[in-house]
C-alpha atoms as a PDB file:
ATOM      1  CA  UNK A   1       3.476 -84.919  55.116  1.00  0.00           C
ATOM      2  CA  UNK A   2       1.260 -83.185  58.253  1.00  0.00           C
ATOM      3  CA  UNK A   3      -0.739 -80.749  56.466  1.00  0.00           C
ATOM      4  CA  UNK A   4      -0.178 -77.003  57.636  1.00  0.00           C
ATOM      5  CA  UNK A   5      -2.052 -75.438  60.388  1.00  0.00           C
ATOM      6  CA  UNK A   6      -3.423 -72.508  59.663  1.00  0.00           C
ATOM      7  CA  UNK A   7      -3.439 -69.806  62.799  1.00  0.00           C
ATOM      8  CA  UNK A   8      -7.238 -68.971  63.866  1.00  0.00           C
ATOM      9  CA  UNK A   9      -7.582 -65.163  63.500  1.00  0.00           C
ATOM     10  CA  UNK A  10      -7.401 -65.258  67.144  1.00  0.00           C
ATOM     11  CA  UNK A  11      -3.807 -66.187  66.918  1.00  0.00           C
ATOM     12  CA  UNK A  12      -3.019 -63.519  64.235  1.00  0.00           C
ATOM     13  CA  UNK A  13      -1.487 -60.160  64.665  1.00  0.00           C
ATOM     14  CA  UNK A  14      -2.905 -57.737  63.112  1.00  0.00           C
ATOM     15  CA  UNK A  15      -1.905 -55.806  60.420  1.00  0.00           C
ATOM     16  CA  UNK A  16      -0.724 -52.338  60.791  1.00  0.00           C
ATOM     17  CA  UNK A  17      -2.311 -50.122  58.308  1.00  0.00           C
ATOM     18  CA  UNK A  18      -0.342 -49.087  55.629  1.00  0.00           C
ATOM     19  CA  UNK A  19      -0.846 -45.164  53.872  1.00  0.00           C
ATOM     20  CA  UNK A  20      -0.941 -45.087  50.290  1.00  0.00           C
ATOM     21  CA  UNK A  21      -0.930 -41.554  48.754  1.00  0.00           C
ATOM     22  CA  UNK A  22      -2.999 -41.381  45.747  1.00  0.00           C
ATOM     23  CA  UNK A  23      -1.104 -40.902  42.477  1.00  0.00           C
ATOM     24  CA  UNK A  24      -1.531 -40.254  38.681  1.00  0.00           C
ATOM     25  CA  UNK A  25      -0.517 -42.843  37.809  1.00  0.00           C
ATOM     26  CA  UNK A  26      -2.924 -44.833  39.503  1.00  0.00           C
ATOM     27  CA  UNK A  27      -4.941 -42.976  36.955  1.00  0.00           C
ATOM     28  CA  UNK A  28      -2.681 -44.173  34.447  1.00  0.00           C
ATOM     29  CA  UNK A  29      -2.542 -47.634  35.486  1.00  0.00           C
ATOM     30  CA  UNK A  30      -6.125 -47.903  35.963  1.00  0.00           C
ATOM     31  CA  UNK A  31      -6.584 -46.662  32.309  1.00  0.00           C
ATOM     32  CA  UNK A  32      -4.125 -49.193  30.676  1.00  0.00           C
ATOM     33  CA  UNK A  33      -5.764 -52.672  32.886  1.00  0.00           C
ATOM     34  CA  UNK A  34      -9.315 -51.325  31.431  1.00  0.00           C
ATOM     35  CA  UNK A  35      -8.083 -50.801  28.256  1.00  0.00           C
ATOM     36  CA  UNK A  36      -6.277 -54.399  27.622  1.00  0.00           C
ATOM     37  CA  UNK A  37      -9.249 -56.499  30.014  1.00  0.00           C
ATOM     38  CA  UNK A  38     -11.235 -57.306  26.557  1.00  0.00           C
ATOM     39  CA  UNK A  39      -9.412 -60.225  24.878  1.00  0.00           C
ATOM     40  CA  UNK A  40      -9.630 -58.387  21.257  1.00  0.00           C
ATOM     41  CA  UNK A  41      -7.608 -55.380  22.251  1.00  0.00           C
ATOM     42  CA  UNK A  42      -5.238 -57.828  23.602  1.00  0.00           C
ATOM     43  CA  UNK A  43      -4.841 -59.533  20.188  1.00  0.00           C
ATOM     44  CA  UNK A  44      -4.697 -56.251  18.901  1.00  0.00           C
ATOM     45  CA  UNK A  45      -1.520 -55.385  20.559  1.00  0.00           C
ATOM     46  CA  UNK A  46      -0.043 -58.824  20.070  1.00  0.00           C
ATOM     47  CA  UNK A  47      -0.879 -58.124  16.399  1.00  0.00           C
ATOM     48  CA  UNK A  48       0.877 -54.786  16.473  1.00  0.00           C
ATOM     49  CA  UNK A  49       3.869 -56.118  18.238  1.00  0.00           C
ATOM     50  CA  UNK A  50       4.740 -58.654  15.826  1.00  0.00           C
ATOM     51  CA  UNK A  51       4.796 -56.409  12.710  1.00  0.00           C
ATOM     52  CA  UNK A  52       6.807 -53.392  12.077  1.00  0.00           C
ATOM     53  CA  UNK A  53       3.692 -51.464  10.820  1.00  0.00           C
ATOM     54  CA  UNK A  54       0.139 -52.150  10.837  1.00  0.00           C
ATOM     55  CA  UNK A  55      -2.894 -49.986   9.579  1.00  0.00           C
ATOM     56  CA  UNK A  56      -6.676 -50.605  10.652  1.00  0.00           C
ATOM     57  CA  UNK A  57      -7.513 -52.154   7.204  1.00  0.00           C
ATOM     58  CA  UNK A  58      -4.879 -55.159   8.060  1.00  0.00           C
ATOM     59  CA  UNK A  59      -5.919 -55.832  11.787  1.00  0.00           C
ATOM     60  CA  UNK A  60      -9.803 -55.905   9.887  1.00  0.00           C
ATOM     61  CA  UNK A  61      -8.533 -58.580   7.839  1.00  0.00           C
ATOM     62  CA  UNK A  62      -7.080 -60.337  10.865  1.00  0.00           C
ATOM     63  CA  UNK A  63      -9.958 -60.243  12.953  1.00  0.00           C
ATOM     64  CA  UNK A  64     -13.554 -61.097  12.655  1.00  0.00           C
ATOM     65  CA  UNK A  65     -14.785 -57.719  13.233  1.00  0.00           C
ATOM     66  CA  UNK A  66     -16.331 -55.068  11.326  1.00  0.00           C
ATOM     67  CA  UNK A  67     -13.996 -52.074  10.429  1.00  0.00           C
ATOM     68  CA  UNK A  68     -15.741 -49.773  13.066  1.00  0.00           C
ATOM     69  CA  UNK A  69     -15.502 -52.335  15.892  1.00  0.00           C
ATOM     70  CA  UNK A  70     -11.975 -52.391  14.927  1.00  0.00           C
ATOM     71  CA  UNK A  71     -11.351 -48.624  14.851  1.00  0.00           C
ATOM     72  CA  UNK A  72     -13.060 -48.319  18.445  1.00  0.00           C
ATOM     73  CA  UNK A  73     -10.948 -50.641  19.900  1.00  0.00           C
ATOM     74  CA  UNK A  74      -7.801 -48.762  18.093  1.00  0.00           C
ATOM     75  CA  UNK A  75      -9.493 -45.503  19.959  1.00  0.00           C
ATOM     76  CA  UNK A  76      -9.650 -47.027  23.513  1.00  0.00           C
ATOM     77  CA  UNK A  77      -6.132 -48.465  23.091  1.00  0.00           C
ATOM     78  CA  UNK A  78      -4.656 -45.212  21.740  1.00  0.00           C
ATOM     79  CA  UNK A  79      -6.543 -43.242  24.476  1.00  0.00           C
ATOM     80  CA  UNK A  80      -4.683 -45.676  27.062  1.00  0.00           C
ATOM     81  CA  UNK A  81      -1.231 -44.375  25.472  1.00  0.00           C
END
């Protein structure tokens, strides 16, 4: 197969700008991506999703953290809703 052409920006249109009204819940959203970007909360929720009921002392035993590493993780999550 010919491989594609791709149009020199001479050739392009350009793109009309596009308004975006700020909103909460960018605020929101922004919260949540920062809170789940470490790879620890994310087991953390995985954990929590896959039992009915979970307290800080079992996701300790789960994960090789200390118990206050644990809890500050719990607190940034929490804090994210």
């Amino acid at each position: 197969a010919m491989p594609r052409r791709l149009p020199k920006c001479d050739d392009c249109t350009p793109a009309r700008p596009v308004k975006v009204k700020p909103s909460e819940t960018d605020e929101e959203l922004a919260a949540l991506a920062w809170a789940v970007a470490h790879p620890v909360r994310v087991r953390i929720l995985r954990i929590l999703i896959a039992t009915e009921g979970c307290v800080c002392g079992e996701l300790v035993d789960l994960l090789p953290l200390a118990q206050s590493t644990v809890s500050q993780h719990l607190k940034i999550l929490k804090q994210a809703g």
